[in-house]
N, C-alpha and C. Protein backbone atom coordinates (compact mmCIF):
# COMPACT_ATOMS: atom_id res chain seq x y z
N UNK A 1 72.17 103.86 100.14
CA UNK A 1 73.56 104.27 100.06
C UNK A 1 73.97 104.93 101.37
N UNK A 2 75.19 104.55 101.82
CA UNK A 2 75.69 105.50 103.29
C UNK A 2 76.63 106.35 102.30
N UNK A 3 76.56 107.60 103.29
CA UNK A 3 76.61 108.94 103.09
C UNK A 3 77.24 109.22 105.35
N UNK A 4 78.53 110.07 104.50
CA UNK A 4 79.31 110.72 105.81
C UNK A 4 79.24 112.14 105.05
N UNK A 5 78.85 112.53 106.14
CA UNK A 5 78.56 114.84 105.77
C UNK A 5 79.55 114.97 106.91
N UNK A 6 80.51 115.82 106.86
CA UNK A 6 81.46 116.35 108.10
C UNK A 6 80.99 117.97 108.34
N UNK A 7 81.07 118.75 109.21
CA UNK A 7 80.62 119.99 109.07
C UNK A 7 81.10 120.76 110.72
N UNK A 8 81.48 121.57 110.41
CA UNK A 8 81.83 122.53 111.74
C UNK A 8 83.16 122.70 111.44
N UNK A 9 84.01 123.03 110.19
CA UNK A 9 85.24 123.61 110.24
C UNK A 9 85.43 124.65 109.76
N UNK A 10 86.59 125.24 110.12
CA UNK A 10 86.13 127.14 109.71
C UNK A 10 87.79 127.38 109.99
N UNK A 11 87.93 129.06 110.04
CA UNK A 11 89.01 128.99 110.72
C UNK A 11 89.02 129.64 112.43
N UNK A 12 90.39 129.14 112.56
CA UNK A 12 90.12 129.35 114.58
C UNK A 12 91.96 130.02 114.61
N UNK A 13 91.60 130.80 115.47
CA UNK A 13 93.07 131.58 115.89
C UNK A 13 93.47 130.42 116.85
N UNK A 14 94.96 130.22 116.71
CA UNK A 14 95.84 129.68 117.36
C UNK A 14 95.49 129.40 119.13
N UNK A 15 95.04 128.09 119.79
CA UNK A 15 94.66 128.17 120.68
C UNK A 15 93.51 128.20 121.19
N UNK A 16 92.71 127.97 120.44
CA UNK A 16 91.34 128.30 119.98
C UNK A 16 90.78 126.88 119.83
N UNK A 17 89.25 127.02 119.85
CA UNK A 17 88.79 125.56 120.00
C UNK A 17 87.83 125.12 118.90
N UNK A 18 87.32 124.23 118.24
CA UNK A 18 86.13 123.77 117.54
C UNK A 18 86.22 122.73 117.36
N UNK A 19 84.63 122.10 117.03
CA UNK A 19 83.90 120.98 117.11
C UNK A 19 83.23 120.46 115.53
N UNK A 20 84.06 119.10 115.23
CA UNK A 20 83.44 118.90 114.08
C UNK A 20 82.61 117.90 114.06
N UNK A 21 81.47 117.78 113.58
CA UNK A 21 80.41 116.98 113.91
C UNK A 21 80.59 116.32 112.42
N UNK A 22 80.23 114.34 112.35
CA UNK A 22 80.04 113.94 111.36
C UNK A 22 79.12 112.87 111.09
N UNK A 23 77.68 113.45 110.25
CA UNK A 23 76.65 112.44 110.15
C UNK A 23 76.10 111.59 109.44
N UNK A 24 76.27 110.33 109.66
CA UNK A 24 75.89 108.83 108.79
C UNK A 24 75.02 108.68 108.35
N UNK A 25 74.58 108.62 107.32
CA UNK A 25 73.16 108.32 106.94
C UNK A 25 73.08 106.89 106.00
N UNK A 26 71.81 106.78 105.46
CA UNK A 26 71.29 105.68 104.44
C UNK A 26 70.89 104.99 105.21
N UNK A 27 70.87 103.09 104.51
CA UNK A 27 70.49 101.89 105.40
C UNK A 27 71.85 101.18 106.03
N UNK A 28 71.70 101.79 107.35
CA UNK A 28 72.19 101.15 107.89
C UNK A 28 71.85 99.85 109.22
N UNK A 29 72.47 99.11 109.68
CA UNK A 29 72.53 97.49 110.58
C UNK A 29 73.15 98.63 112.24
N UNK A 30 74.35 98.41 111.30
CA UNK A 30 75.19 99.11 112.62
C UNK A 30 76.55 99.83 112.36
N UNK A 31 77.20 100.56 113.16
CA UNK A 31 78.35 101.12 112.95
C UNK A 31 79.36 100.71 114.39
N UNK A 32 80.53 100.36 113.95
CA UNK A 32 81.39 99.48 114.45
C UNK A 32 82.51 100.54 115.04
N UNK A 33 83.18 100.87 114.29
CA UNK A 33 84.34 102.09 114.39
C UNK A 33 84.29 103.18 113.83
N UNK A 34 83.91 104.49 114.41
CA UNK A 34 83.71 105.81 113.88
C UNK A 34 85.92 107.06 113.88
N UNK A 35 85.53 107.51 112.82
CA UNK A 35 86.99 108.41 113.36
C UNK A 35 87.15 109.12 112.40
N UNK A 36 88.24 110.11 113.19
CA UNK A 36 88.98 110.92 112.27
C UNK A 36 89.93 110.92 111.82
N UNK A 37 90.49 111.28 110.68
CA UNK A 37 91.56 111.53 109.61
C UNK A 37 92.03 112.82 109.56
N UNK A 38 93.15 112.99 108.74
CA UNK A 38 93.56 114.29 108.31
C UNK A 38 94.63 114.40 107.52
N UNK A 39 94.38 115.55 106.76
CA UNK A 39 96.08 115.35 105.47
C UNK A 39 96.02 117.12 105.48
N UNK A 40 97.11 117.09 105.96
CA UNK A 40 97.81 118.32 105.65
C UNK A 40 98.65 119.19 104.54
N UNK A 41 98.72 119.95 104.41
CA UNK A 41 98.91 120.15 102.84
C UNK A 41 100.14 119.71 102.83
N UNK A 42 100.60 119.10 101.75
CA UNK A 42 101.85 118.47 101.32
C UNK A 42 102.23 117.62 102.23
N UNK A 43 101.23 116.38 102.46
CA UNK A 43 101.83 116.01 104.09
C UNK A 43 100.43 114.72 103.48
N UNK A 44 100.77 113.65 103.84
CA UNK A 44 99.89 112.24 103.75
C UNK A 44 98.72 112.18 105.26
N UNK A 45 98.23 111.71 104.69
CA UNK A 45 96.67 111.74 105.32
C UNK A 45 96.91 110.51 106.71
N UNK A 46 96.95 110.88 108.29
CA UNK A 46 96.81 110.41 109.12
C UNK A 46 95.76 110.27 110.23
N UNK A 47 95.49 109.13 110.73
CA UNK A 47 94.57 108.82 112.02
C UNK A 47 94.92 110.15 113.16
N UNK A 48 93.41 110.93 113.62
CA UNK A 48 93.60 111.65 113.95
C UNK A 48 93.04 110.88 115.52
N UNK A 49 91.87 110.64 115.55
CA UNK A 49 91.07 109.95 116.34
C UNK A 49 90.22 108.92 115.90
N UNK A 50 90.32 107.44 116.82
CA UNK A 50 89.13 106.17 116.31
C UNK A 50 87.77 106.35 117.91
N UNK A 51 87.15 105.70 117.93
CA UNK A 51 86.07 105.52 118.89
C UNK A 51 85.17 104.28 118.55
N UNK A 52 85.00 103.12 119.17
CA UNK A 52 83.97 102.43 118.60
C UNK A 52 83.12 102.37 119.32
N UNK A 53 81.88 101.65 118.96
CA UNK A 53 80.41 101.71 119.20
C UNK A 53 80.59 101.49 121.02
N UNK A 54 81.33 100.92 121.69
CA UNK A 54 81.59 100.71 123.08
C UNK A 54 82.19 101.78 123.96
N UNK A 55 82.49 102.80 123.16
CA UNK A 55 82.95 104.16 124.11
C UNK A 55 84.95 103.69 123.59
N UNK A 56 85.61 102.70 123.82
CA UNK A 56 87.03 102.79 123.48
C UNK A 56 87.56 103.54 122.25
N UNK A 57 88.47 104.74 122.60
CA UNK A 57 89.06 105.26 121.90
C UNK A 57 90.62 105.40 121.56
N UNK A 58 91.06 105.79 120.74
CA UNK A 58 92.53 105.64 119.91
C UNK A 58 93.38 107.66 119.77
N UNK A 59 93.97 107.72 119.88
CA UNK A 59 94.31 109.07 119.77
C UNK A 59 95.66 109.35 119.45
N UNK A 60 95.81 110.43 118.28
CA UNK A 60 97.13 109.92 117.63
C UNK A 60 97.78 111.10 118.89
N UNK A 61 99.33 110.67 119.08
CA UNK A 61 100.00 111.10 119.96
C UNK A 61 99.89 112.80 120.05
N UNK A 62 100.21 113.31 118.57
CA UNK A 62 100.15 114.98 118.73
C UNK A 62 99.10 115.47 119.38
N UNK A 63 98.03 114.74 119.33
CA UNK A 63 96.69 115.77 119.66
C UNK A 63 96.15 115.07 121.13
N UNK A 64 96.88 113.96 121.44
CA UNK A 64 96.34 113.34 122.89
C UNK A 64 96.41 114.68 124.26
N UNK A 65 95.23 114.80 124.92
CA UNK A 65 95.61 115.73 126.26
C UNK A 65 94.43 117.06 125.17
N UNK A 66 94.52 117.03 123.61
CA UNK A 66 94.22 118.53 123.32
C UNK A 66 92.68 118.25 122.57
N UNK A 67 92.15 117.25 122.55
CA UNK A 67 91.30 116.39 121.22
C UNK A 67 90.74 115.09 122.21
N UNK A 68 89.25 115.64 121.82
CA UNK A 68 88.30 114.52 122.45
C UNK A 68 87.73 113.95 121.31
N UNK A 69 87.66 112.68 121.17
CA UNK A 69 86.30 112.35 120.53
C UNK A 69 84.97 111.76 120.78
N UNK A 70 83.76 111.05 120.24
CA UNK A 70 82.82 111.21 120.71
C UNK A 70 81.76 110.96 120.26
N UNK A 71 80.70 110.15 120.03
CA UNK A 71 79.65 110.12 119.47
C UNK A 71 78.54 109.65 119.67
N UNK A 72 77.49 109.90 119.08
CA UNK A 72 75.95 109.58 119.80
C UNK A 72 75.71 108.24 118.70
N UNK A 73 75.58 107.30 119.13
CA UNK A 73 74.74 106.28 118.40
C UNK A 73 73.23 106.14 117.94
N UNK A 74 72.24 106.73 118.55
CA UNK A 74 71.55 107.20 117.93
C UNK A 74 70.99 107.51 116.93
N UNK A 75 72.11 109.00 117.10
CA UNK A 75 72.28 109.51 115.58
C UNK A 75 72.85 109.30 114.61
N UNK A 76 73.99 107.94 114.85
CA UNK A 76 74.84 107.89 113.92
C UNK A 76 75.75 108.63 113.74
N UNK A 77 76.26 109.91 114.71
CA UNK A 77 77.03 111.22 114.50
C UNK A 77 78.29 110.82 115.52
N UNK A 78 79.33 110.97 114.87
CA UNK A 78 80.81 111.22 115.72
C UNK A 78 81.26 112.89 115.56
N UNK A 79 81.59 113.04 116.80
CA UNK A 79 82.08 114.58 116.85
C UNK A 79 84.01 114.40 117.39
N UNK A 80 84.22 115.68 116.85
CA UNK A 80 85.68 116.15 117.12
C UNK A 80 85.72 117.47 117.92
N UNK A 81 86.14 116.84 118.91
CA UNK A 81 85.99 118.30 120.08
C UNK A 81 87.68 118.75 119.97
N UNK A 82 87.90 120.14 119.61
CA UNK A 82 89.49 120.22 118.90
C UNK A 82 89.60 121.31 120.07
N UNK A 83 90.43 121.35 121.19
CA UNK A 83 90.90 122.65 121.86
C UNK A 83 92.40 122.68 121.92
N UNK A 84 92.95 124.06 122.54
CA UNK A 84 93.79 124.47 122.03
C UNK A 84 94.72 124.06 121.03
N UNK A 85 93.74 124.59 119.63
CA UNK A 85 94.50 124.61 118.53
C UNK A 85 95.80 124.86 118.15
N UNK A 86 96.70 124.57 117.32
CA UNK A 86 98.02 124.73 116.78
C UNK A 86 98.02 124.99 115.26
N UNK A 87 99.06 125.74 114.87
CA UNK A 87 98.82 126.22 113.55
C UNK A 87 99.20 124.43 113.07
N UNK A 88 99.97 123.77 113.25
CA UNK A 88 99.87 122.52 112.78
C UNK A 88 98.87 121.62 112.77
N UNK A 89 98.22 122.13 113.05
CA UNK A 89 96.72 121.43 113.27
C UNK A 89 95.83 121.73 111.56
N UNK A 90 96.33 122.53 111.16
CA UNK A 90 95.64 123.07 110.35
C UNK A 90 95.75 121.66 108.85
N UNK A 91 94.91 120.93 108.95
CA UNK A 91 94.47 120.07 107.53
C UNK A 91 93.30 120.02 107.20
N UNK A 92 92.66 119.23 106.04
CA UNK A 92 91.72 118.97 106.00
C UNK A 92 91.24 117.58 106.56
N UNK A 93 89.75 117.60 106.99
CA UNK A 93 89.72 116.45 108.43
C UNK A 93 88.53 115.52 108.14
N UNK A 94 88.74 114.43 107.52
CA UNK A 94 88.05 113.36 106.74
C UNK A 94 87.00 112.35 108.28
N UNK A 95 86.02 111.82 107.78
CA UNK A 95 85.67 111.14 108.96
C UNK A 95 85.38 109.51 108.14
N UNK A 96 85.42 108.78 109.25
CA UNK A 96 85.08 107.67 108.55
C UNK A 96 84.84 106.68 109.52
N UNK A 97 83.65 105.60 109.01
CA UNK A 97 82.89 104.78 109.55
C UNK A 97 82.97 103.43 109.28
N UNK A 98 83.05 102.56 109.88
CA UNK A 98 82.78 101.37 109.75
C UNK A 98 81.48 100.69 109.57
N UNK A 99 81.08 100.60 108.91
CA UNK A 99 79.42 99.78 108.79
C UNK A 99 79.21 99.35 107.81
N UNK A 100 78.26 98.07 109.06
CA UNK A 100 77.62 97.05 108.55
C UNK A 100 75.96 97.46 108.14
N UNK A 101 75.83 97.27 106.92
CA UNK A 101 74.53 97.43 105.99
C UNK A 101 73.43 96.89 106.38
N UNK A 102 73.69 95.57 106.69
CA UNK A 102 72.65 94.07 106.56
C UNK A 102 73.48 93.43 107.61
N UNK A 103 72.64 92.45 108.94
CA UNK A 103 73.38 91.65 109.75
C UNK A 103 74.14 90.75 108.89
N UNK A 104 75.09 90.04 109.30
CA UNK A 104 75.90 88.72 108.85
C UNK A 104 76.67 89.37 107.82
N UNK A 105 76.88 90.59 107.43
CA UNK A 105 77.49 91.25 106.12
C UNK A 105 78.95 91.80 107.13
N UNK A 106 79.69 91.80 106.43
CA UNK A 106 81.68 92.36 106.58
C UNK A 106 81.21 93.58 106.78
N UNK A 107 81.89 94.05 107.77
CA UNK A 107 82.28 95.62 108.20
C UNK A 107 83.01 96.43 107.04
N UNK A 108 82.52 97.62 106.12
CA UNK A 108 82.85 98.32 105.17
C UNK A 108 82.78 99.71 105.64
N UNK A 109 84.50 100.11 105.06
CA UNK A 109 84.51 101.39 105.48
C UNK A 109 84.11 102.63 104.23
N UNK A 110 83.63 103.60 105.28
CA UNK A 110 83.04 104.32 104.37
C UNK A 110 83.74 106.19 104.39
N UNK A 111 83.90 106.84 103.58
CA UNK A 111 84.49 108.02 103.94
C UNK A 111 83.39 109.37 103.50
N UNK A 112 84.30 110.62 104.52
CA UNK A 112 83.03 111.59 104.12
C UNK A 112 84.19 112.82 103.22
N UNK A 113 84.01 113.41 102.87
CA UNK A 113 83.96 114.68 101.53
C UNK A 113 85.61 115.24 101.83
N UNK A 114 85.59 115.74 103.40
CA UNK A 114 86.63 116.61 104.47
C UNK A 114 85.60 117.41 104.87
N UNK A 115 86.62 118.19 105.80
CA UNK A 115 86.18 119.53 105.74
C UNK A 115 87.47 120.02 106.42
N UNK A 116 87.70 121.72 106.16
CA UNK A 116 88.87 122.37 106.45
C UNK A 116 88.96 123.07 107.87
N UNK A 117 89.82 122.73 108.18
CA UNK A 117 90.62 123.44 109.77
C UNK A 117 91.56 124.08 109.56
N UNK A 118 91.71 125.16 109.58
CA UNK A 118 92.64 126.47 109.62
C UNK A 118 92.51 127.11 110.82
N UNK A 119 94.31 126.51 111.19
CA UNK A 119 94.32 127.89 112.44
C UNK A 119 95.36 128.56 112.15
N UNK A 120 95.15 129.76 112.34
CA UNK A 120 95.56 130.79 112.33
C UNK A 120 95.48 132.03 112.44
N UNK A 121 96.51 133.13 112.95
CA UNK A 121 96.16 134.13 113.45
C UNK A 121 96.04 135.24 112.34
């Protein structure tokens, strides 16, 4: 079974920086497109950041210039490097993967739990 764990959110004063790390597990082939999400309270769940296995990345306009993303193949881990935070920043921040199980098998996306980003002072 694949399994996404997200972890490193907390809260951060306004302006402020953190890093959310998110790690793939089970049997996996390969992973295709790694990223982030987010839904804000009372507010629908949007592409925060994509990255695929080749280094090309996607970045939604609010957070371009403030938001890196990033990940080790390896490990299977995509990270969210978040600096100067905004209280609008504040949702919960879903990750999600593309992968393939078994060669010759369809790319299936897979999601992880959230985890919460609160900024504020």
């Amino acid at each position: 079974q694949v399994q996404l764990v997200e972890s490193g959110g907390g809260l951060v004063q306004p302006g402020g920086s953190l890093r959310l790390s998110c790690a793939v597990s089970g049997s996996i082939f390969s992973i295709y497109v790694m990223g982030w999400y987010r839904q804000a309270p009372g507010k629908q769940c949007e592409l925060v950041a994509v990255i695929t296995s080749g280094g090309s990345t996607n970045y939604a306009d609010s957070v371009k210039g403030r938001f890196i993303i990033s990940r080790d193949n390896a490990k299977n881990t995509v990270y969210l490097q978040m600096n100067s935070l905004k209280p609008e920043d504040t949702a919960v921040y879903y990750c999600n993967a593309e992968v393939a199980v078994v060669p010759d098998t369809p790319w299936m996306d897979y999601w992880g739990k959230g985890t919460l980003v609160t900024v504020s002072s």
